[in-house]
C-alpha atoms as a PDB file:
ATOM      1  CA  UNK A   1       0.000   0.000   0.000  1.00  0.00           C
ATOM      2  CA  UNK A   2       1.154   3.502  -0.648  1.00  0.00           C
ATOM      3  CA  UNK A   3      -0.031   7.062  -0.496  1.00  0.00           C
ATOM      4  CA  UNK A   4       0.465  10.685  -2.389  1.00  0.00           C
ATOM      5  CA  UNK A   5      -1.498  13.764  -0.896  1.00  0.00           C
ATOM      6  CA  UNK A   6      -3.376  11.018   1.065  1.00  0.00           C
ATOM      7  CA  UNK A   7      -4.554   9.386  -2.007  1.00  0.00           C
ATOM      8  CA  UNK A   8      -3.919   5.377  -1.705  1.00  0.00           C
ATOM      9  CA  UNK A   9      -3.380   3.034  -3.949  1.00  0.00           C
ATOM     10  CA  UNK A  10      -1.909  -0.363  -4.223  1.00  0.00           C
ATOM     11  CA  UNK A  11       1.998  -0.293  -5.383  1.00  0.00           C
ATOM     12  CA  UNK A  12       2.078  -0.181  -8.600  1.00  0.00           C
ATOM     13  CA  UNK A  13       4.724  -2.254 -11.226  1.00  0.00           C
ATOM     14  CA  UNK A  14       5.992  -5.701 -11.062  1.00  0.00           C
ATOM     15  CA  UNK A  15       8.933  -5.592  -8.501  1.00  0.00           C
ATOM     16  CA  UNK A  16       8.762  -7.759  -5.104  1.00  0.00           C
ATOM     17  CA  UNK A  17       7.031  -4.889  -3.340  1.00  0.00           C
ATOM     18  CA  UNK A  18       4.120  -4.569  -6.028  1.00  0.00           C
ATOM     19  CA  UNK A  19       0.759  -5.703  -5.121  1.00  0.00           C
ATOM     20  CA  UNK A  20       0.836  -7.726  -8.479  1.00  0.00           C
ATOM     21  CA  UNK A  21       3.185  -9.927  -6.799  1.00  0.00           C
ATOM     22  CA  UNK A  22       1.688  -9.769  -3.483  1.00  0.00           C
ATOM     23  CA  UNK A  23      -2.293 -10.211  -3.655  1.00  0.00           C
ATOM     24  CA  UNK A  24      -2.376 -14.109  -3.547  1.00  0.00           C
ATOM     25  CA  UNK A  25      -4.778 -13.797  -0.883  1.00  0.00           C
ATOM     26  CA  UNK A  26      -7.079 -12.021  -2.722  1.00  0.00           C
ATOM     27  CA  UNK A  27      -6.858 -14.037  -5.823  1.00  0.00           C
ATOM     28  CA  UNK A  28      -8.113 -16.981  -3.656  1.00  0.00           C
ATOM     29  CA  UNK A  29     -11.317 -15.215  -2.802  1.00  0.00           C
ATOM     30  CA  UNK A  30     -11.633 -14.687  -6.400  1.00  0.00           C
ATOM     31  CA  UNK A  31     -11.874 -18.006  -7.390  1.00  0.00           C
ATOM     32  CA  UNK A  32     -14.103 -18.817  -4.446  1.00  0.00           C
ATOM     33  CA  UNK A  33     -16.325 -16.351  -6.096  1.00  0.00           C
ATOM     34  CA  UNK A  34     -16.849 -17.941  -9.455  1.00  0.00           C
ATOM     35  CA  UNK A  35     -19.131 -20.160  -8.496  1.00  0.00           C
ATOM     36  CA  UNK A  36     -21.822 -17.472  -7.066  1.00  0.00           C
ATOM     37  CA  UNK A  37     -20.804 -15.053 -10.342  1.00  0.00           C
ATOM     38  CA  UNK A  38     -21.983 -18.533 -12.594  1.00  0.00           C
ATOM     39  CA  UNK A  39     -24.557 -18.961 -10.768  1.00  0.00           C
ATOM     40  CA  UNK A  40     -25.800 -15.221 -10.750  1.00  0.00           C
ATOM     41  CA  UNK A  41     -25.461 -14.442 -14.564  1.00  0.00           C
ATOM     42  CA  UNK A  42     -27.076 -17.879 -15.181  1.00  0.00           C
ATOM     43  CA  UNK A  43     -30.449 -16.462 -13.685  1.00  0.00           C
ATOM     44  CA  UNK A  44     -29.793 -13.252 -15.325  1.00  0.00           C
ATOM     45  CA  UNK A  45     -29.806 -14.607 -18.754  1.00  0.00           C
ATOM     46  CA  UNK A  46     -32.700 -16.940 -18.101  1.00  0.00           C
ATOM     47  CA  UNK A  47     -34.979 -13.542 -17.182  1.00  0.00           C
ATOM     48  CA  UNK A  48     -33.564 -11.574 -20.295  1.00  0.00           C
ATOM     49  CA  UNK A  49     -31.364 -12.158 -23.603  1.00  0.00           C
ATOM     50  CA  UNK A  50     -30.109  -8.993 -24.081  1.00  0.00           C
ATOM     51  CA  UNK A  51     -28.127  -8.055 -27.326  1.00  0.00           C
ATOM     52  CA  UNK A  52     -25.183  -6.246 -24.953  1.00  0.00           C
ATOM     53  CA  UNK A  53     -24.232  -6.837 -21.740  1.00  0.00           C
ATOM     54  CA  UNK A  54     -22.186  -4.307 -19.828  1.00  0.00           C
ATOM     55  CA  UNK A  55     -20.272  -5.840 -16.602  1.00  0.00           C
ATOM     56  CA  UNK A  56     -18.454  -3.553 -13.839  1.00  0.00           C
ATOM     57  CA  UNK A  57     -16.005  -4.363 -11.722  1.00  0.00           C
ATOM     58  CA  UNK A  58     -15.581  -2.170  -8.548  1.00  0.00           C
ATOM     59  CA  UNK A  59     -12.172  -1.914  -7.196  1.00  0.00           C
ATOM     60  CA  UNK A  60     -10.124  -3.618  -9.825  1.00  0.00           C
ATOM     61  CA  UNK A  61      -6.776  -2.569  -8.779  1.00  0.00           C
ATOM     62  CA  UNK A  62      -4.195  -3.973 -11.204  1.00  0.00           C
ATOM     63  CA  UNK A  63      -1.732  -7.009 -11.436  1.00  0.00           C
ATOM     64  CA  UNK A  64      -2.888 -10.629 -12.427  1.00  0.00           C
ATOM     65  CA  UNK A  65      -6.372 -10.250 -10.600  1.00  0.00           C
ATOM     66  CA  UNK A  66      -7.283  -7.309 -12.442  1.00  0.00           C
ATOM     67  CA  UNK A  67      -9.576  -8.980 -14.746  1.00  0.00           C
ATOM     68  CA  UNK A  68     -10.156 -12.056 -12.677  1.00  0.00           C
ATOM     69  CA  UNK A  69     -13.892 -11.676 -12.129  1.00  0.00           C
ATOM     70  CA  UNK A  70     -14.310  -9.825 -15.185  1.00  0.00           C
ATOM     71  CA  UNK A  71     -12.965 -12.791 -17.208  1.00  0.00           C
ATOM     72  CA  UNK A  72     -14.906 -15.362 -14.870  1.00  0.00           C
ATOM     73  CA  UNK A  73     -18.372 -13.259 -15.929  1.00  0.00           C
ATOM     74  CA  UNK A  74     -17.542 -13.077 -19.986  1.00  0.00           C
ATOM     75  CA  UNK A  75     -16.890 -17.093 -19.447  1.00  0.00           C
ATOM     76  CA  UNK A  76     -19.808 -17.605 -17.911  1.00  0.00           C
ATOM     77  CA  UNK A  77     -22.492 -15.586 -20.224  1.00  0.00           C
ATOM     78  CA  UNK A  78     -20.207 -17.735 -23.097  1.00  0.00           C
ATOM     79  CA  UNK A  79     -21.354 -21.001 -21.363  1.00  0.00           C
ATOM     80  CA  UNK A  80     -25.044 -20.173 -21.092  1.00  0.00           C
ATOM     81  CA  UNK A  81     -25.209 -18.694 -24.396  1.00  0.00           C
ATOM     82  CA  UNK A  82     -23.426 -22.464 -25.681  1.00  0.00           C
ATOM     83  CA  UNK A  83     -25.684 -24.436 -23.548  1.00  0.00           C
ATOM     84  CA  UNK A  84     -29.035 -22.996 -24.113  1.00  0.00           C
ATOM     85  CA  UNK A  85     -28.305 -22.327 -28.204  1.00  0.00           C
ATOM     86  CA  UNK A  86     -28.536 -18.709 -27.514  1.00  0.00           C
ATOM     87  CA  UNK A  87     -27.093 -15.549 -30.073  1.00  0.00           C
ATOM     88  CA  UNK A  88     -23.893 -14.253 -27.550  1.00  0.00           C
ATOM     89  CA  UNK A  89     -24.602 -10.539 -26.662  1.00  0.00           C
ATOM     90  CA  UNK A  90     -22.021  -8.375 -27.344  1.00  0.00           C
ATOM     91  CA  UNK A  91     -20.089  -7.590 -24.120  1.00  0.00           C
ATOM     92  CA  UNK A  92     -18.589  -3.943 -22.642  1.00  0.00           C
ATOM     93  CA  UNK A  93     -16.614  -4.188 -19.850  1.00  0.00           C
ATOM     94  CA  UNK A  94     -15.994  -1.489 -16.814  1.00  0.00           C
ATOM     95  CA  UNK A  95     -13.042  -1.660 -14.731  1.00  0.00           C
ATOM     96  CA  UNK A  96     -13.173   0.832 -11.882  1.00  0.00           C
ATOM     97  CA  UNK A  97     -10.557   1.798  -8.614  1.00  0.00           C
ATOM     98  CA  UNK A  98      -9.408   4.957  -7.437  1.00  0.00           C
ATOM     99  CA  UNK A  99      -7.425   7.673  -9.641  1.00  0.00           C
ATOM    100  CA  UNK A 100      -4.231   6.659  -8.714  1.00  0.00           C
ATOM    101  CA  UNK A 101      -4.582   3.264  -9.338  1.00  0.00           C
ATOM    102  CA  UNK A 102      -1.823   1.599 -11.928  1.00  0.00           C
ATOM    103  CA  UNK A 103      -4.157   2.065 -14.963  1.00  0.00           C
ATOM    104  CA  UNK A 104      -1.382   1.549 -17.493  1.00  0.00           C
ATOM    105  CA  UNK A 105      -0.977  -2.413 -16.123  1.00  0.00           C
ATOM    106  CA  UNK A 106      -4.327  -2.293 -15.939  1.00  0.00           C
ATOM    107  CA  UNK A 107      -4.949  -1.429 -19.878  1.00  0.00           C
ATOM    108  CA  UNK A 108      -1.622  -3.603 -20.857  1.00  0.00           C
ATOM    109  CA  UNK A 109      -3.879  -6.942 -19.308  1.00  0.00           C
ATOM    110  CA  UNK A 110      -7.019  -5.619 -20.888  1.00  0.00           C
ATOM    111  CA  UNK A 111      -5.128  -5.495 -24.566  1.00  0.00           C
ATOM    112  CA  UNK A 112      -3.874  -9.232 -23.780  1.00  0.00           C
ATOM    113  CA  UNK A 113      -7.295 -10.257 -22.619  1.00  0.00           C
ATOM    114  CA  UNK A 114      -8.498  -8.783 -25.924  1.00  0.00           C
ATOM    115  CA  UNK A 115      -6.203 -10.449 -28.264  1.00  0.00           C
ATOM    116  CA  UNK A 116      -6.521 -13.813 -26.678  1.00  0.00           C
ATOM    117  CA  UNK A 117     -10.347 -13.357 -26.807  1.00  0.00           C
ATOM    118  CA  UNK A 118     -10.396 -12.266 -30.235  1.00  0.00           C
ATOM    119  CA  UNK A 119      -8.440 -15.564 -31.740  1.00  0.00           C
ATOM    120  CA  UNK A 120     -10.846 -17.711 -29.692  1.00  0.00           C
ATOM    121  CA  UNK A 121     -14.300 -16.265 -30.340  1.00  0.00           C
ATOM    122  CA  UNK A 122     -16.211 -14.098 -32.815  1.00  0.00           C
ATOM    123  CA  UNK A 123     -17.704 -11.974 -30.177  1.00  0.00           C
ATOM    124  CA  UNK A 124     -17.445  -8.734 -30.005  1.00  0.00           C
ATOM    125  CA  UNK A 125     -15.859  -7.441 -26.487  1.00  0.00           C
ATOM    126  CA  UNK A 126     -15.201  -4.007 -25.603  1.00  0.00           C
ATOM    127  CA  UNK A 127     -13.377  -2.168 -22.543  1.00  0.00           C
ATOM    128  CA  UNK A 128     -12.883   0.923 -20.624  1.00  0.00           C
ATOM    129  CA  UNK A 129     -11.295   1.994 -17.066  1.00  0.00           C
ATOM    130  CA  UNK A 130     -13.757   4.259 -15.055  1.00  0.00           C
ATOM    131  CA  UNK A 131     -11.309   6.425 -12.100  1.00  0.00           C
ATOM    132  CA  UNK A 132     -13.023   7.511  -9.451  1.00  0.00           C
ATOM    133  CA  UNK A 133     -14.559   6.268  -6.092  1.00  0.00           C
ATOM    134  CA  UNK A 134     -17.604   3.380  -5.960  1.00  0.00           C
ATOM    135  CA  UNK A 135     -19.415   5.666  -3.395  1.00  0.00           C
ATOM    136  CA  UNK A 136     -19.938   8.242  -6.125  1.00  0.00           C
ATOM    137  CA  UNK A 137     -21.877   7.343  -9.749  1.00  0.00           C
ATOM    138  CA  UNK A 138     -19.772   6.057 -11.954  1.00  0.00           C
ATOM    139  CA  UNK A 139     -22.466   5.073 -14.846  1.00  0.00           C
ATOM    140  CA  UNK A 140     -25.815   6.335 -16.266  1.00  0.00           C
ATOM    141  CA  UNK A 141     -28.944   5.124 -14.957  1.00  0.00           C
ATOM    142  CA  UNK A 142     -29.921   1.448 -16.153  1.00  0.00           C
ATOM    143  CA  UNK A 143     -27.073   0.830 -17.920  1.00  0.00           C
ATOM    144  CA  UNK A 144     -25.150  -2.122 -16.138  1.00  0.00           C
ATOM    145  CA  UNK A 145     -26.125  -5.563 -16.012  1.00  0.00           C
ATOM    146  CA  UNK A 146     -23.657  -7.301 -14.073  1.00  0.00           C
ATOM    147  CA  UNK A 147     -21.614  -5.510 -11.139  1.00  0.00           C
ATOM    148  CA  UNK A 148     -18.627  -7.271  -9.143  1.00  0.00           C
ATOM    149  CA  UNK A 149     -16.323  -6.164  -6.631  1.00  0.00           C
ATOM    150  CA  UNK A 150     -13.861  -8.448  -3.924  1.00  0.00           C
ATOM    151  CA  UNK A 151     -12.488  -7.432  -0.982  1.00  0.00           C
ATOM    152  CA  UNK A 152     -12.945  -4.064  -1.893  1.00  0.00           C
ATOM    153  CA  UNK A 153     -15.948  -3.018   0.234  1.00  0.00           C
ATOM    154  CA  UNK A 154     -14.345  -2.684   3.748  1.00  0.00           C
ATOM    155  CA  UNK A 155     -12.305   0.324   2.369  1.00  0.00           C
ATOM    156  CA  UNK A 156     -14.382   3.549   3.830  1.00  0.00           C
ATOM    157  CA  UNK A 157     -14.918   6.625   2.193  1.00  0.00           C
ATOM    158  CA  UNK A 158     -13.427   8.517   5.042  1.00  0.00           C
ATOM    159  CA  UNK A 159     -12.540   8.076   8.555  1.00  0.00           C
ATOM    160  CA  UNK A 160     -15.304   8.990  11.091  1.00  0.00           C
ATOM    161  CA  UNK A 161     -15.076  12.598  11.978  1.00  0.00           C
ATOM    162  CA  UNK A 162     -16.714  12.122  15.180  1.00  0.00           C
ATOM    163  CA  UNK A 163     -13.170  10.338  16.112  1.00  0.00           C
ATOM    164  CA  UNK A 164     -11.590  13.435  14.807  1.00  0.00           C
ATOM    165  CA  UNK A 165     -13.742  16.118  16.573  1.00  0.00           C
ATOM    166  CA  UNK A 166     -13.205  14.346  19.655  1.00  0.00           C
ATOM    167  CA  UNK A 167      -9.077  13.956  19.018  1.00  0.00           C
ATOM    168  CA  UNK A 168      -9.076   9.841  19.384  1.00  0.00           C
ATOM    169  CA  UNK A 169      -7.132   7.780  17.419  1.00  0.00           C
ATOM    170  CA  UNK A 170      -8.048   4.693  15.727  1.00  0.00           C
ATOM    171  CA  UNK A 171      -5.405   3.079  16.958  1.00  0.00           C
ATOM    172  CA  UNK A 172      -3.543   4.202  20.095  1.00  0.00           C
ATOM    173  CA  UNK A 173       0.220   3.854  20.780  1.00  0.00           C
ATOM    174  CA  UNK A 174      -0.622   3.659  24.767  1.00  0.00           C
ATOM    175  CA  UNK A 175      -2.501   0.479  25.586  1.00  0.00           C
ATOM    176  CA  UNK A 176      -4.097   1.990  28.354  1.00  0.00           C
ATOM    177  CA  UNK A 177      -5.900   4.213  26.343  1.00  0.00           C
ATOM    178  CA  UNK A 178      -6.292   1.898  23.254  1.00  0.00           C
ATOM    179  CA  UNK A 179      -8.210  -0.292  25.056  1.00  0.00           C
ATOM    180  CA  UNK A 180     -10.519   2.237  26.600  1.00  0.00           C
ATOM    181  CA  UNK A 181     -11.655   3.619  23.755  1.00  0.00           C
ATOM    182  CA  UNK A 182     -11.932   0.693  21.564  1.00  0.00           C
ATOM    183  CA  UNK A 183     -15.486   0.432  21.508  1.00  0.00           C
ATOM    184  CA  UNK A 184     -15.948   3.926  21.245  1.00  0.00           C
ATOM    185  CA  UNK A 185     -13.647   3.237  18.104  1.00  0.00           C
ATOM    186  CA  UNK A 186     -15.557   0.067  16.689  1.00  0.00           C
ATOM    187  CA  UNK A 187     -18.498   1.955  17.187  1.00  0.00           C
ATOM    188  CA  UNK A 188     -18.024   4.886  14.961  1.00  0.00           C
ATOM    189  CA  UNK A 189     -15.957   3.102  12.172  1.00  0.00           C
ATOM    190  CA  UNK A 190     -19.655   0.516  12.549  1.00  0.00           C
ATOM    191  CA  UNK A 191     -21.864   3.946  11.896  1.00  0.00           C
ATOM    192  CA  UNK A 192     -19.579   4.680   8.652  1.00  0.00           C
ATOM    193  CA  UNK A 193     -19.404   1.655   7.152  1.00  0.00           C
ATOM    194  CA  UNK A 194     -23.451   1.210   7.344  1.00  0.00           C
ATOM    195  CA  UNK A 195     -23.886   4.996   5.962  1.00  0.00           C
ATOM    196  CA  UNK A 196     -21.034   4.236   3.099  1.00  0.00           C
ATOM    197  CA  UNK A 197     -22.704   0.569   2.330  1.00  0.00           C
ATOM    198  CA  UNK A 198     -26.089   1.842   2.525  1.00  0.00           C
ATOM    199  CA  UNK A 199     -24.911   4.864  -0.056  1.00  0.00           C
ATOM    200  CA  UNK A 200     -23.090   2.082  -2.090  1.00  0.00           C
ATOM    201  CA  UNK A 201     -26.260  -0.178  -2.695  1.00  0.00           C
ATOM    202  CA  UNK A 202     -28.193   3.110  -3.499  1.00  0.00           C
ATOM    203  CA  UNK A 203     -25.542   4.028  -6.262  1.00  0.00           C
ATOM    204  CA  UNK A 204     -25.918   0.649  -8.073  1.00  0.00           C
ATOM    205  CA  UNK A 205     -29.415   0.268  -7.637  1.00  0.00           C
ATOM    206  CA  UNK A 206     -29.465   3.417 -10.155  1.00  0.00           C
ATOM    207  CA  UNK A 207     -26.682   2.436 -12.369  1.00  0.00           C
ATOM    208  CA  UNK A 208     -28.310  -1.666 -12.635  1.00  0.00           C
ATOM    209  CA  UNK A 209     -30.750  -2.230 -15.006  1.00  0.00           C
ATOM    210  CA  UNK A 210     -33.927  -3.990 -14.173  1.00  0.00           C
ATOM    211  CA  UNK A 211     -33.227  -7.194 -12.958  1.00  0.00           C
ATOM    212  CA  UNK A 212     -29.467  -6.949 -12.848  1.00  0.00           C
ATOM    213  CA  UNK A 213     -27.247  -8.950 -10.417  1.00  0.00           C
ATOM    214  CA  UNK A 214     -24.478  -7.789  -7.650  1.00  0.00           C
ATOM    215  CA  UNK A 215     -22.147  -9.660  -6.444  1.00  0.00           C
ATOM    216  CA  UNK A 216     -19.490  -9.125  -4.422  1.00  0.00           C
ATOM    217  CA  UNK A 217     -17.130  -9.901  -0.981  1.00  0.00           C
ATOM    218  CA  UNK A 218     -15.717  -8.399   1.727  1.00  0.00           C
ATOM    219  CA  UNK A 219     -13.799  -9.164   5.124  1.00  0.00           C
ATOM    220  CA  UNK A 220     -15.360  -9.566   8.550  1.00  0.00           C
ATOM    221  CA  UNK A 221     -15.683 -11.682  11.354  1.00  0.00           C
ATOM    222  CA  UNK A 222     -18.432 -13.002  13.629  1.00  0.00           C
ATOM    223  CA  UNK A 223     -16.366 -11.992  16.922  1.00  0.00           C
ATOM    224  CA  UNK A 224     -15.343  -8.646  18.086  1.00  0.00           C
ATOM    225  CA  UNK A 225     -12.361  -9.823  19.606  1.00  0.00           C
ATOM    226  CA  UNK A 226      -9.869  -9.894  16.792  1.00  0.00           C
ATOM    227  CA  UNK A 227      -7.660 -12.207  18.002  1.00  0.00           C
ATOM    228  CA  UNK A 228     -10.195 -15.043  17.743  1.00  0.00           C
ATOM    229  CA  UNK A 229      -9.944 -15.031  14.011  1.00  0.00           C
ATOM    230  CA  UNK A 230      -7.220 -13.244  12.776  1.00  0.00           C
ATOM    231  CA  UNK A 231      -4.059 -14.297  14.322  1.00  0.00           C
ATOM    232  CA  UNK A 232      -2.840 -16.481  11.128  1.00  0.00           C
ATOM    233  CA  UNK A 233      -2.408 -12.750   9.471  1.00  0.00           C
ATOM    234  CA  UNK A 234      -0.676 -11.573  12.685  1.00  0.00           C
ATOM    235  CA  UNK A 235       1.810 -14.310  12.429  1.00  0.00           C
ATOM    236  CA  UNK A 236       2.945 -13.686   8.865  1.00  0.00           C
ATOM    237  CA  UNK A 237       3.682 -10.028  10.615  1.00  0.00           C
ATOM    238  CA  UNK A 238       5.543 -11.595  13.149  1.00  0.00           C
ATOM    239  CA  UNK A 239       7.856 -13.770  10.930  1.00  0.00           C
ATOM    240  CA  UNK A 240       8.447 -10.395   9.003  1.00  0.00           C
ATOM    241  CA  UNK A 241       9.208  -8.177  11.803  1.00  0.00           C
ATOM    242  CA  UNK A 242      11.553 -11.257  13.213  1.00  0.00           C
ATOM    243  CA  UNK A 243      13.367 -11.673   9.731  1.00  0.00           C
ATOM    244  CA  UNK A 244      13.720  -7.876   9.592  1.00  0.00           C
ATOM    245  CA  UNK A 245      15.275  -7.915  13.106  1.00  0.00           C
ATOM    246  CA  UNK A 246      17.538 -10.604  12.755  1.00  0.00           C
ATOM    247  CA  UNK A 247      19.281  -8.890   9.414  1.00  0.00           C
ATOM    248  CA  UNK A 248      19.346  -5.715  11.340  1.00  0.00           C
ATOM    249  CA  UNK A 249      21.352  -7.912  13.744  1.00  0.00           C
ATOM    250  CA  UNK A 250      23.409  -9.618  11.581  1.00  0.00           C
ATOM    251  CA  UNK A 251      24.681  -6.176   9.573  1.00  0.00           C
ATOM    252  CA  UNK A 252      25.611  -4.810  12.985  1.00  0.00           C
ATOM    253  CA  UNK A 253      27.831  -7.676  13.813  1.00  0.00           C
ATOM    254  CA  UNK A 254      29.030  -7.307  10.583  1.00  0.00           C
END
């Protein structure tokens, strides 16, 4: 992850720090996800044939699982279309993150995804990158079929300013106070993410058209005590931090 006048964005290029090379995580959930997209555009073509199909991803970000779920829809409408006899619709795609996502790998896959498609298959494809946040419009009214995003959802659209107005941290160097205010903490970061989901379902209500499917994943946990769930993700830290220490320790005996 990095940051330029507070705007993030996943590291860009292909070295070992690059989020191409380090997002296998998320590439599992992707495929976990295949199933439910099948499933979902096989009941939307059953209710309509359309002659186009436009599909969205939200929160794309770039590297090999930039067109993961876009790729897993287009497959998909192909096997219905084969299996039922049906005309293939043409088919526009949407890829969508923040501004200072890495576009250019971004439209580098898209040109490869293009050629390959274009040997294998007489349908027509198109393809365009949308910048901007998914808790703004990012389409006209009626005008998407399909919408995806993965493990995209859990990023807010701002911190809560009620932290802010009343100086607290979201996370606190002193454990004393850390652990007083944590559910003061949980509890306003819980109010933003309802107002920002509640705002994102509104948006693509407007932009689907009727009938159209969304699906999509996102983090969370049944327990509010984190360490119930999470502590495989704390260990990876752990071997990092211990790695880093032990090369810091070996260049000073050095």
């Amino acid at each position: 992850m990095a940051s330029e006048q507070n705007h993030l964005y996943m590291n860009p290029g292909q070295d070992k720090t690059s989020y191409a090379r380090n997002s296998t995580l998320q590439k599992t959930e992707q495929d976990r996800m295949k199933p439910l997209i099948e499933d979902a555009i096989t009941a939307l073509c059953r209710v309509a044939a359309p002659q186009s199909m436009a599909i969205m991803d939200l929160g794309c970000s770039s590297g090999p699982n930039a067109l993961t779920l876009t790729s897993a829809t287009v497959d998909a409408i192909h096997r219905h279309c084969m299996k039922y006899a049906q005309t293939a619709p043409e088919i526009c795609l949407f890829l969508n993150d923040l501004p200072y996502n890495d576009f250019n790998t971004v439209a580098k896959s898209l040109a490869e995804f293009k050629h390959c498609h274009d040997r294998s298959s007489h349908h027509v494809i198109v393809a365009g990158m949308i910048p901007g946040s998914f808790y703004e419009r990012l389409v006209t009214s009626g005008s998407v079929h399909f919408v995806c995003s993965s493990y995209s959802l859990h990023w807010l659209s701002k911190a809560p300013e009620e932290l802010a107005k009343r100086k607290i941290p979201m996370y606190d160097s002193d454990e004393h106070s850390r652990l007083l205010n944590s559910e003061i903490v949980a509890n306003a970061y819980a109010r933003q993410f309802r107002k920002d989901f509640t705002l994102f379902l509104s948006l693509r209500a407007e932009e689907l058209v009727l009938g159209g499917r969304l699906v999509f994943s996102l983090l969370g946990r049944c327990s509010s005590n984190p360490a119930s769930v999470c502590t495989q993700a704390w260990k990876l830290v752990a071997i990092a931090l211990n790695d880093m220490a032990l090369r810091v320790s070996l260049a000073y005996i050095e």
